[in-house]
PDB file of N, CA and C in Angstrom:
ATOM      1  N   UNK A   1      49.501  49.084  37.662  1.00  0.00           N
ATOM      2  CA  UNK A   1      50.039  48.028  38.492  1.00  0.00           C
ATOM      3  C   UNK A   1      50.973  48.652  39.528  1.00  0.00           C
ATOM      4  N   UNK A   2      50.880  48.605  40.968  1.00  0.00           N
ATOM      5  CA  UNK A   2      51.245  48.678  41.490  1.00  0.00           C
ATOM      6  C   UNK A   2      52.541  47.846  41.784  1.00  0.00           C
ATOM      7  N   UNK A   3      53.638  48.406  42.019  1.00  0.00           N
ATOM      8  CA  UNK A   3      55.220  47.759  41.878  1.00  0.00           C
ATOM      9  C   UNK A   3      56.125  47.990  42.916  1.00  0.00           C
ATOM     10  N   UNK A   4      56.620  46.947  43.739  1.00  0.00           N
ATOM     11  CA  UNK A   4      56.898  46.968  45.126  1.00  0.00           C
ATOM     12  C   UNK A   4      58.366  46.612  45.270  1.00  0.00           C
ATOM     13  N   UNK A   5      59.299  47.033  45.856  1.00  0.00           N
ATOM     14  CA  UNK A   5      60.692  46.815  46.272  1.00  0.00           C
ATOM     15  C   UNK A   5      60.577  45.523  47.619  1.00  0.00           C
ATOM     16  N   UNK A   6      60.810  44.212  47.593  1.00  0.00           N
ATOM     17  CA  UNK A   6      60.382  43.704  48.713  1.00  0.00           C
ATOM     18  C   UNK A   6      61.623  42.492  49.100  1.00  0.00           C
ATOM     19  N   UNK A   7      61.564  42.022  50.023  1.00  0.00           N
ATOM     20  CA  UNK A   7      62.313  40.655  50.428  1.00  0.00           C
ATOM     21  C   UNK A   7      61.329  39.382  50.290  1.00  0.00           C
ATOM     22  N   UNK A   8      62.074  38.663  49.344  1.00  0.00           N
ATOM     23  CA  UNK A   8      61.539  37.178  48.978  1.00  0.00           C
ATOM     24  C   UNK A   8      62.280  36.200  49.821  1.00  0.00           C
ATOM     25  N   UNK A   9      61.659  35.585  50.999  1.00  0.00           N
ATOM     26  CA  UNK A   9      62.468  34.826  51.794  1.00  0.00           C
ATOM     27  C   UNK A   9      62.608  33.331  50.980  1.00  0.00           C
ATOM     28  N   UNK A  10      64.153  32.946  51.380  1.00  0.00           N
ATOM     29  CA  UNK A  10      64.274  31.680  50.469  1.00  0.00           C
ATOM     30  C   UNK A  10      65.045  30.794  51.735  1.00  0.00           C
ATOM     31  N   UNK A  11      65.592  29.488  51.660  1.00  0.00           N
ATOM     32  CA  UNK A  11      66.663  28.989  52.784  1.00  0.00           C
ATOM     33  C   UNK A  11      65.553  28.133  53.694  1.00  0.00           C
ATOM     34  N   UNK A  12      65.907  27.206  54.609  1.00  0.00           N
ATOM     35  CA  UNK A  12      65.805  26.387  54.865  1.00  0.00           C
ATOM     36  C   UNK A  12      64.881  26.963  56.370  1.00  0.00           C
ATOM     37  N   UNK A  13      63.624  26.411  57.105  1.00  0.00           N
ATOM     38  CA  UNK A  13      63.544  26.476  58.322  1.00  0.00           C
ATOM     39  C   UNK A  13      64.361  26.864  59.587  1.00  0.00           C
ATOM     40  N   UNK A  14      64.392  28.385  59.821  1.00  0.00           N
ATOM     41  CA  UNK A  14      65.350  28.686  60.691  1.00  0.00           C
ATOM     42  C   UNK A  14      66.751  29.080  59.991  1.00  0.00           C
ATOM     43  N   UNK A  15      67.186  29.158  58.836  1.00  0.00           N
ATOM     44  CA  UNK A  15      67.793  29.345  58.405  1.00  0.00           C
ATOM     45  C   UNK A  15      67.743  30.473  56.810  1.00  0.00           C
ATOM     46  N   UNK A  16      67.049  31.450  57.175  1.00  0.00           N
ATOM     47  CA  UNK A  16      66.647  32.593  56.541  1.00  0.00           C
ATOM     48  C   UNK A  16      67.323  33.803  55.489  1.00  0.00           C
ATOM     49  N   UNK A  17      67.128  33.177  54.191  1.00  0.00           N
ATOM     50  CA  UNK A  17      68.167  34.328  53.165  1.00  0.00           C
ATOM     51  C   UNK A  17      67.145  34.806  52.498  1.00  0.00           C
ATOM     52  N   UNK A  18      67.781  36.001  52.049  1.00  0.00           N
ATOM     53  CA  UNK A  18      66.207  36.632  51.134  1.00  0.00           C
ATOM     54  C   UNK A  18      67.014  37.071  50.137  1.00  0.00           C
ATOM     55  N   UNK A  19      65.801  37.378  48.981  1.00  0.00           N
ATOM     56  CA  UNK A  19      66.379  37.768  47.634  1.00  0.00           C
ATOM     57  C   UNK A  19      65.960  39.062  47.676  1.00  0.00           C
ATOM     58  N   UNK A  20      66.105  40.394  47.460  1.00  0.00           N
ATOM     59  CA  UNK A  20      65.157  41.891  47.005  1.00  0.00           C
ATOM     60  C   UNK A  20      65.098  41.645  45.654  1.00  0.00           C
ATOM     61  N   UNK A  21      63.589  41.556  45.405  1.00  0.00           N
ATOM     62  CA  UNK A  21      63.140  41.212  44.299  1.00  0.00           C
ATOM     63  C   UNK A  21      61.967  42.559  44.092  1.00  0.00           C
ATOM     64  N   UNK A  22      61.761  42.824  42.550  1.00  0.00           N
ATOM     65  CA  UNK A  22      60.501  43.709  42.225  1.00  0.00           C
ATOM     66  C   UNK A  22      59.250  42.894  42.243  1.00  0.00           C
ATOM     67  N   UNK A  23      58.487  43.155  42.576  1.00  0.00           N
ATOM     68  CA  UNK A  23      57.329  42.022  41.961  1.00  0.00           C
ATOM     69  C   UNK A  23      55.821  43.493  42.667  1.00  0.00           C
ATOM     70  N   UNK A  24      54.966  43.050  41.706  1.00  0.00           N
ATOM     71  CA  UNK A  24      53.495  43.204  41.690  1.00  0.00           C
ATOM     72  C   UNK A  24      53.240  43.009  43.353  1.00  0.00           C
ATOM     73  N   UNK A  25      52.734  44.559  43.762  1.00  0.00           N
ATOM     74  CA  UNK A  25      51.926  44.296  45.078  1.00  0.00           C
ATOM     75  C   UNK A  25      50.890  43.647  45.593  1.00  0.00           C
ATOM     76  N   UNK A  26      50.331  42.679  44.748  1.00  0.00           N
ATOM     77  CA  UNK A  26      49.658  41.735  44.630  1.00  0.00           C
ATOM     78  C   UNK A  26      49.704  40.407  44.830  1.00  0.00           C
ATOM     79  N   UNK A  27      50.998  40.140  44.028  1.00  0.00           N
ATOM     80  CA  UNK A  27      51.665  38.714  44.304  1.00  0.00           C
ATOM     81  C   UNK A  27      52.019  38.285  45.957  1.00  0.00           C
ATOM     82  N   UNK A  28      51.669  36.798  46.028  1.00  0.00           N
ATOM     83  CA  UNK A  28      52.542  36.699  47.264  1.00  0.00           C
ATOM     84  C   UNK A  28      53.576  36.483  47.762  1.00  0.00           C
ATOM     85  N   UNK A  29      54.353  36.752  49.114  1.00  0.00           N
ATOM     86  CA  UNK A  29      56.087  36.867  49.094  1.00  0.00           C
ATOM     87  C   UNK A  29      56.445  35.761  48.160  1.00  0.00           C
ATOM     88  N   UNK A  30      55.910  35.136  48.059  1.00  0.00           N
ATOM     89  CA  UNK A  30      57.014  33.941  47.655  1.00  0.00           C
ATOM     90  C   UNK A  30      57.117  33.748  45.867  1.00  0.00           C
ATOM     91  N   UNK A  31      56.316  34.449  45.597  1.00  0.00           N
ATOM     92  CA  UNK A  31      55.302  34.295  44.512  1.00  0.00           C
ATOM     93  C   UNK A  31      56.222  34.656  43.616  1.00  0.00           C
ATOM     94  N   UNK A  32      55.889  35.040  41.938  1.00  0.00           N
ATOM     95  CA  UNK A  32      56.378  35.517  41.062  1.00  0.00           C
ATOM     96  C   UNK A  32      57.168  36.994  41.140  1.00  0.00           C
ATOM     97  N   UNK A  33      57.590  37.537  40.640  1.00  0.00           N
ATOM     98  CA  UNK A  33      58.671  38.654  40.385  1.00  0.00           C
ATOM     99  C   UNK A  33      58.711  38.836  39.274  1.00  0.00           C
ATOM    100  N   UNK A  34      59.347  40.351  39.279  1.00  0.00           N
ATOM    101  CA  UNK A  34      59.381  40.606  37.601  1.00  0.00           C
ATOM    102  C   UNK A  34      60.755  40.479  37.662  1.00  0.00           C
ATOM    103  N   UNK A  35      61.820  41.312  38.470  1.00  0.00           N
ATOM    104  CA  UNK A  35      63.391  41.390  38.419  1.00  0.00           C
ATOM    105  C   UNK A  35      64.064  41.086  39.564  1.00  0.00           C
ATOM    106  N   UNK A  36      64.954  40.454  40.062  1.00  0.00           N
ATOM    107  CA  UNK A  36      65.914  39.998  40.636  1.00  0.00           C
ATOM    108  C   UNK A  36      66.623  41.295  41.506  1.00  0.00           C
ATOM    109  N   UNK A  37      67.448  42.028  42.346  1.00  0.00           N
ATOM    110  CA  UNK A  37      68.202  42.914  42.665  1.00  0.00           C
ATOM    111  C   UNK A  37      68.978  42.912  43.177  1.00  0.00           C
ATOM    112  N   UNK A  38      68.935  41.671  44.011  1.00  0.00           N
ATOM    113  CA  UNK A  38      69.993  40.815  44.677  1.00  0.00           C
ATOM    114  C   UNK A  38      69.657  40.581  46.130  1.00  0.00           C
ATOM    115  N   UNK A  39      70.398  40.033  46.885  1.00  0.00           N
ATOM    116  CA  UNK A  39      70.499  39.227  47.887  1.00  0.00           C
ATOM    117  C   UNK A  39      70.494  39.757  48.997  1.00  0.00           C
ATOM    118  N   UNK A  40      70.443  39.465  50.527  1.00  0.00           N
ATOM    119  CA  UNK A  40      70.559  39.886  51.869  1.00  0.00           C
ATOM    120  C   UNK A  40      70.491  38.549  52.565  1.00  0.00           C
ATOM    121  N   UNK A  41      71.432  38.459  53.566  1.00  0.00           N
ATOM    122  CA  UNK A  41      71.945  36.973  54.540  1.00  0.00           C
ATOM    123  C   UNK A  41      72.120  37.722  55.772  1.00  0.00           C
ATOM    124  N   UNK A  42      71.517  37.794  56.704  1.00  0.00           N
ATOM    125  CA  UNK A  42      71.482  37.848  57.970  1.00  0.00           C
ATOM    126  C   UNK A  42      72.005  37.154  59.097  1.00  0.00           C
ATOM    127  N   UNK A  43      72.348  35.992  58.490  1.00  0.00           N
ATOM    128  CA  UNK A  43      72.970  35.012  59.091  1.00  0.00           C
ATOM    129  C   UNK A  43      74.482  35.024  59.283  1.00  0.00           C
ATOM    130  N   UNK A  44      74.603  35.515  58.579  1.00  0.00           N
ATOM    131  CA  UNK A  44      76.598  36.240  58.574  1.00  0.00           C
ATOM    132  C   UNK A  44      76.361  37.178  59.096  1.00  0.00           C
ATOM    133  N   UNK A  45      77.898  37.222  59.818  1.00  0.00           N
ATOM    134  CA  UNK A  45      78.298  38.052  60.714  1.00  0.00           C
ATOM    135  C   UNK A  45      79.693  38.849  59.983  1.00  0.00           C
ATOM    136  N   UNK A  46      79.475  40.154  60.024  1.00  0.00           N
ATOM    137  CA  UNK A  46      78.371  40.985  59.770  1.00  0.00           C
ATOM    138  C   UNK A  46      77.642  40.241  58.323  1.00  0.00           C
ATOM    139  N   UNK A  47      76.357  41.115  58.544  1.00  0.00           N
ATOM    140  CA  UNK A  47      75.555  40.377  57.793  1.00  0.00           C
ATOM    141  C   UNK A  47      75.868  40.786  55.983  1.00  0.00           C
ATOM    142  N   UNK A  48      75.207  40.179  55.443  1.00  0.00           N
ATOM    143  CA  UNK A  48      75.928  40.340  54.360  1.00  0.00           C
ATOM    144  C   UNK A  48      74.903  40.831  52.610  1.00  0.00           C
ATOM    145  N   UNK A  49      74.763  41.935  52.287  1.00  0.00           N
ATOM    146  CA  UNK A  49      73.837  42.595  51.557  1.00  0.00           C
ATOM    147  C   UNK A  49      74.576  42.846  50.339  1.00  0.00           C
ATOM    148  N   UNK A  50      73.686  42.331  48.976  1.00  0.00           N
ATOM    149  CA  UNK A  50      74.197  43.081  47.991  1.00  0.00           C
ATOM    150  C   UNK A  50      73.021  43.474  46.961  1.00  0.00           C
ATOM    151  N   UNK A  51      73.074  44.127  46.442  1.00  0.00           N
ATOM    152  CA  UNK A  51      71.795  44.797  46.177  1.00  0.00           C
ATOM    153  C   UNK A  51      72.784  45.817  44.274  1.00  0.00           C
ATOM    154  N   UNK A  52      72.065  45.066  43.285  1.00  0.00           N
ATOM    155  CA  UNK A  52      72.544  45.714  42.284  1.00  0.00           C
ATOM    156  C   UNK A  52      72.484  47.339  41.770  1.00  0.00           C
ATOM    157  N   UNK A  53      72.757  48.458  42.137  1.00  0.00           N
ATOM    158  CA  UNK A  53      72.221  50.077  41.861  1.00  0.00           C
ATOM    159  C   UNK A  53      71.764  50.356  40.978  1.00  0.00           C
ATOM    160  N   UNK A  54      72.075  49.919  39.858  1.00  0.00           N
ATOM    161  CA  UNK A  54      71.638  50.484  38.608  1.00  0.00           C
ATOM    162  C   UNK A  54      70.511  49.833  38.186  1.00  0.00           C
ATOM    163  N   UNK A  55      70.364  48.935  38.892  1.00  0.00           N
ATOM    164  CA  UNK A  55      68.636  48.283  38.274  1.00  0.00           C
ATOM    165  C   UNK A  55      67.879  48.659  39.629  1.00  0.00           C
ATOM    166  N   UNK A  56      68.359  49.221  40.819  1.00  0.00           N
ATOM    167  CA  UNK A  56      67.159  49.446  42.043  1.00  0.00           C
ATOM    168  C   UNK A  56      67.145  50.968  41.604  1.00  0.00           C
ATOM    169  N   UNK A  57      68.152  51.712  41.044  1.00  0.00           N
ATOM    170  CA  UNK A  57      67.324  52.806  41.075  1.00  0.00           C
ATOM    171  C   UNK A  57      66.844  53.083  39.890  1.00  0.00           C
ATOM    172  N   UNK A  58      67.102  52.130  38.754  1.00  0.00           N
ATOM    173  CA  UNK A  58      65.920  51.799  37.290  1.00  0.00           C
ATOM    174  C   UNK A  58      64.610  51.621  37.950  1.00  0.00           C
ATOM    175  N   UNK A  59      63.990  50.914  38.855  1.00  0.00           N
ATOM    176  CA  UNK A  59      63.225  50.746  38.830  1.00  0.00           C
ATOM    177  C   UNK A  59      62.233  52.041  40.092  1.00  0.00           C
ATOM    178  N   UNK A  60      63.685  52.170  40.329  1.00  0.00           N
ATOM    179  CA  UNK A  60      63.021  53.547  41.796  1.00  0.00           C
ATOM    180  C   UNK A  60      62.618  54.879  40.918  1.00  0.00           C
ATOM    181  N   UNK A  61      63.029  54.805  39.812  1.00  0.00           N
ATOM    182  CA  UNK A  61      62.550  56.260  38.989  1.00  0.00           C
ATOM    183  C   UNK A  61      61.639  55.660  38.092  1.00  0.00           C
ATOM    184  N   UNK A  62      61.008  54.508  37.811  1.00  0.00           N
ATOM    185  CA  UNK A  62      59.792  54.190  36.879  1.00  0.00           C
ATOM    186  C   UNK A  62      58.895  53.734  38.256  1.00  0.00           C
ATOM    187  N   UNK A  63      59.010  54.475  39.643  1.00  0.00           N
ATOM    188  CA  UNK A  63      57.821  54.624  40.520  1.00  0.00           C
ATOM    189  C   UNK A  63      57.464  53.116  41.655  1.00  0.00           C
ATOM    190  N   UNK A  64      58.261  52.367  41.437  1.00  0.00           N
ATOM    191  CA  UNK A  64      58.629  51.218  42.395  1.00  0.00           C
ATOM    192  C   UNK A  64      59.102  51.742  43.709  1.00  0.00           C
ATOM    193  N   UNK A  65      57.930  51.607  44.708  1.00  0.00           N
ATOM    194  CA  UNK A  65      57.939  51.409  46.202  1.00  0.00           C
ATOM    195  C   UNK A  65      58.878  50.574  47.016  1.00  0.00           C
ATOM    196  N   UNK A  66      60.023  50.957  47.999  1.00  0.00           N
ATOM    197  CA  UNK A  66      60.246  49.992  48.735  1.00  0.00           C
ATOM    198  C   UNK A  66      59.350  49.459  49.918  1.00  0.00           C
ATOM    199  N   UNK A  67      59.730  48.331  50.436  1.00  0.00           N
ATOM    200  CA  UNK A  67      58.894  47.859  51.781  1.00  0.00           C
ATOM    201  C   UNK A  67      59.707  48.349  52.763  1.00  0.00           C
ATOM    202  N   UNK A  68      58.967  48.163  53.845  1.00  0.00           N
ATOM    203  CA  UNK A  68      59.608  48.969  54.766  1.00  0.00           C
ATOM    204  C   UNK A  68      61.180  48.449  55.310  1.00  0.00           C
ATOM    205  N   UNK A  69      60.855  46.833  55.378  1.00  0.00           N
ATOM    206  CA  UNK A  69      62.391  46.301  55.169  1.00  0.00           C
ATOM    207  C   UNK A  69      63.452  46.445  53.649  1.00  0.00           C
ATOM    208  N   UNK A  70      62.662  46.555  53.020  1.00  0.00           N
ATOM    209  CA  UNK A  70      63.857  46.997  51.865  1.00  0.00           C
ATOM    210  C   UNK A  70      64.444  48.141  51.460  1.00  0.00           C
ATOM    211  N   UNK A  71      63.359  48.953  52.408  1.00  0.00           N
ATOM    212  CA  UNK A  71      63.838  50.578  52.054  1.00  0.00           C
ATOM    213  C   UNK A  71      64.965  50.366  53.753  1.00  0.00           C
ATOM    214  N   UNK A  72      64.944  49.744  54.547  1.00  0.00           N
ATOM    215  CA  UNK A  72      66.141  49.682  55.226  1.00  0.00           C
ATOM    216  C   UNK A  72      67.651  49.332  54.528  1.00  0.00           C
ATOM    217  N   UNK A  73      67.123  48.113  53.814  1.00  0.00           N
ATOM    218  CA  UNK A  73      68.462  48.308  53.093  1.00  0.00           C
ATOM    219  C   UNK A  73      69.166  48.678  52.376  1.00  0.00           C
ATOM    220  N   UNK A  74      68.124  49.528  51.761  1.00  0.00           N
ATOM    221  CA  UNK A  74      68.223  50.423  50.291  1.00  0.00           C
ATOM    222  C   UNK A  74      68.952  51.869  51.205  1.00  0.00           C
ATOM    223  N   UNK A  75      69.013  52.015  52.213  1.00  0.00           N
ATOM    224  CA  UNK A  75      69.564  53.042  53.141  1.00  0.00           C
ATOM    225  C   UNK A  75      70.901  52.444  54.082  1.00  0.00           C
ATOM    226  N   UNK A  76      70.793  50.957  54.177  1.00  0.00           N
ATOM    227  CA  UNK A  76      72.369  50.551  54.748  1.00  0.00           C
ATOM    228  C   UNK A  76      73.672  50.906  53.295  1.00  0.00           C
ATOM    229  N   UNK A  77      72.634  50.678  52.248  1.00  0.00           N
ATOM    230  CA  UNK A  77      74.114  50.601  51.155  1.00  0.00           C
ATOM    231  C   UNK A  77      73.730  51.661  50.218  1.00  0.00           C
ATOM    232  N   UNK A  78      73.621  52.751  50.940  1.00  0.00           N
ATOM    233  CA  UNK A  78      73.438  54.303  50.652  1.00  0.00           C
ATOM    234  C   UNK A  78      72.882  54.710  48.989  1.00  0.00           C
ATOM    235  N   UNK A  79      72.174  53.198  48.577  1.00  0.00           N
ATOM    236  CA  UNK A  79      71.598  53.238  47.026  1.00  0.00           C
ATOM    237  C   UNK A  79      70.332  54.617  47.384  1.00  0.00           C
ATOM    238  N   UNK A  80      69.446  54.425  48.375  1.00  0.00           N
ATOM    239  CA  UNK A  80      67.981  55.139  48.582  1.00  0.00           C
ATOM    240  C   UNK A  80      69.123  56.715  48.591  1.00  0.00           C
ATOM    241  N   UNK A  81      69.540  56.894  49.308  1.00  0.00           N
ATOM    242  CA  UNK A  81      70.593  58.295  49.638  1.00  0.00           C
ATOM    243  C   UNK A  81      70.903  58.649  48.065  1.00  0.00           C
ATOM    244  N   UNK A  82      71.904  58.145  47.829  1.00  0.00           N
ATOM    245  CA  UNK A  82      72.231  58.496  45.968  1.00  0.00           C
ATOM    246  C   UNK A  82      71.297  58.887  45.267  1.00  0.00           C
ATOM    247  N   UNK A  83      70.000  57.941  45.258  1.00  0.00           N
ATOM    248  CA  UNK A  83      69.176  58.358  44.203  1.00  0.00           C
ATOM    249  C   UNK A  83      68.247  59.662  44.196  1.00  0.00           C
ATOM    250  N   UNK A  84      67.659  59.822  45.905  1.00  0.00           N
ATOM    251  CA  UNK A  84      67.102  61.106  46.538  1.00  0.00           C
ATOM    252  C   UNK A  84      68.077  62.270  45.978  1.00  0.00           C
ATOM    253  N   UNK A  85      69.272  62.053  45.826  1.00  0.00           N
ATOM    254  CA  UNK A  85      70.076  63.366  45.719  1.00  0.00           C
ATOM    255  C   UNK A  85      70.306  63.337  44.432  1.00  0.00           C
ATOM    256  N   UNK A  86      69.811  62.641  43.205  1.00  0.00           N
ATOM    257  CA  UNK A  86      69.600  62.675  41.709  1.00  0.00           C
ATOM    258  C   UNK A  86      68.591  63.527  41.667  1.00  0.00           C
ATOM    259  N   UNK A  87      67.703  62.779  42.631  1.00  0.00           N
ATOM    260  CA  UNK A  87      66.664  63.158  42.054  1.00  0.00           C
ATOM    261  C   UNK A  87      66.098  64.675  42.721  1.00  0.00           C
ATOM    262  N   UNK A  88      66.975  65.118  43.187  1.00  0.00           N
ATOM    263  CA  UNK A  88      66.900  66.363  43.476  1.00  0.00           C
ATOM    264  C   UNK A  88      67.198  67.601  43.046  1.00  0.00           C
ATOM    265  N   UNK A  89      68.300  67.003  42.191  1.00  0.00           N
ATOM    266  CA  UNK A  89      69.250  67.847  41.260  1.00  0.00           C
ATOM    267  C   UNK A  89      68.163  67.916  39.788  1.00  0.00           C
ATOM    268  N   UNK A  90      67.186  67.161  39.809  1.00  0.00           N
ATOM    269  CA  UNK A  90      66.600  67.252  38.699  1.00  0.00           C
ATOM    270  C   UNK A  90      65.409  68.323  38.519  1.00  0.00           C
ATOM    271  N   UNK A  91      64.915  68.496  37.738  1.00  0.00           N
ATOM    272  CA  UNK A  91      63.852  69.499  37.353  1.00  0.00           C
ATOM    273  C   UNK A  91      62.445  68.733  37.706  1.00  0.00           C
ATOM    274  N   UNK A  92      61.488  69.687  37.674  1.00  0.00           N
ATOM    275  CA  UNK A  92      60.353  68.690  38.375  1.00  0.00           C
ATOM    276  C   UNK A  92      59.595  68.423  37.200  1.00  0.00           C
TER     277      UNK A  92
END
């Protein structure tokens, strides 16, 4: 099974919040999920991201892909950075 780091858009017409959720590259955005990771609001100024570490990079070392927007934010709140440099320090 392919396992994807992605934004689940939630909020009202024009009024756009997303959840970063894990879910099956299969499912659709809106669709089922396996885990939760937390939130991103664009709508605040500055915008406003929180994103849990210890379960994004649980799931970034059992081989979970970000999307291309989530690996942006996984690089605003220097979680993608941290974990590259774990995982560098490690043995192959």
């Amino acid at each position: 099974m392919a396992v994807k780091i992605r934004l689940m858009r939630t909020g009202a017409r024009g009024q756009p919040h997303y959840r970063v959720v894990v879910a099956d590259a299969r499912t659709p955005r809106g669709g089922r999920y396996l885990e939760a990771l937390g939130h991103y609001n664009p709508r605040r100024e500055p915008s406003v991201i929180q994103i849990d570490e210890a379960k994004a990079r649980k799931w970034l070392d059992r081989g979970a892909r970000p999307s291309d927007a989530a690996r942006v934010l996984l690089e605003k709140t220097g979680i993608l950075q941290r974990w590259e440099a774990g995982r560098a320090g490690r043995p192959a």
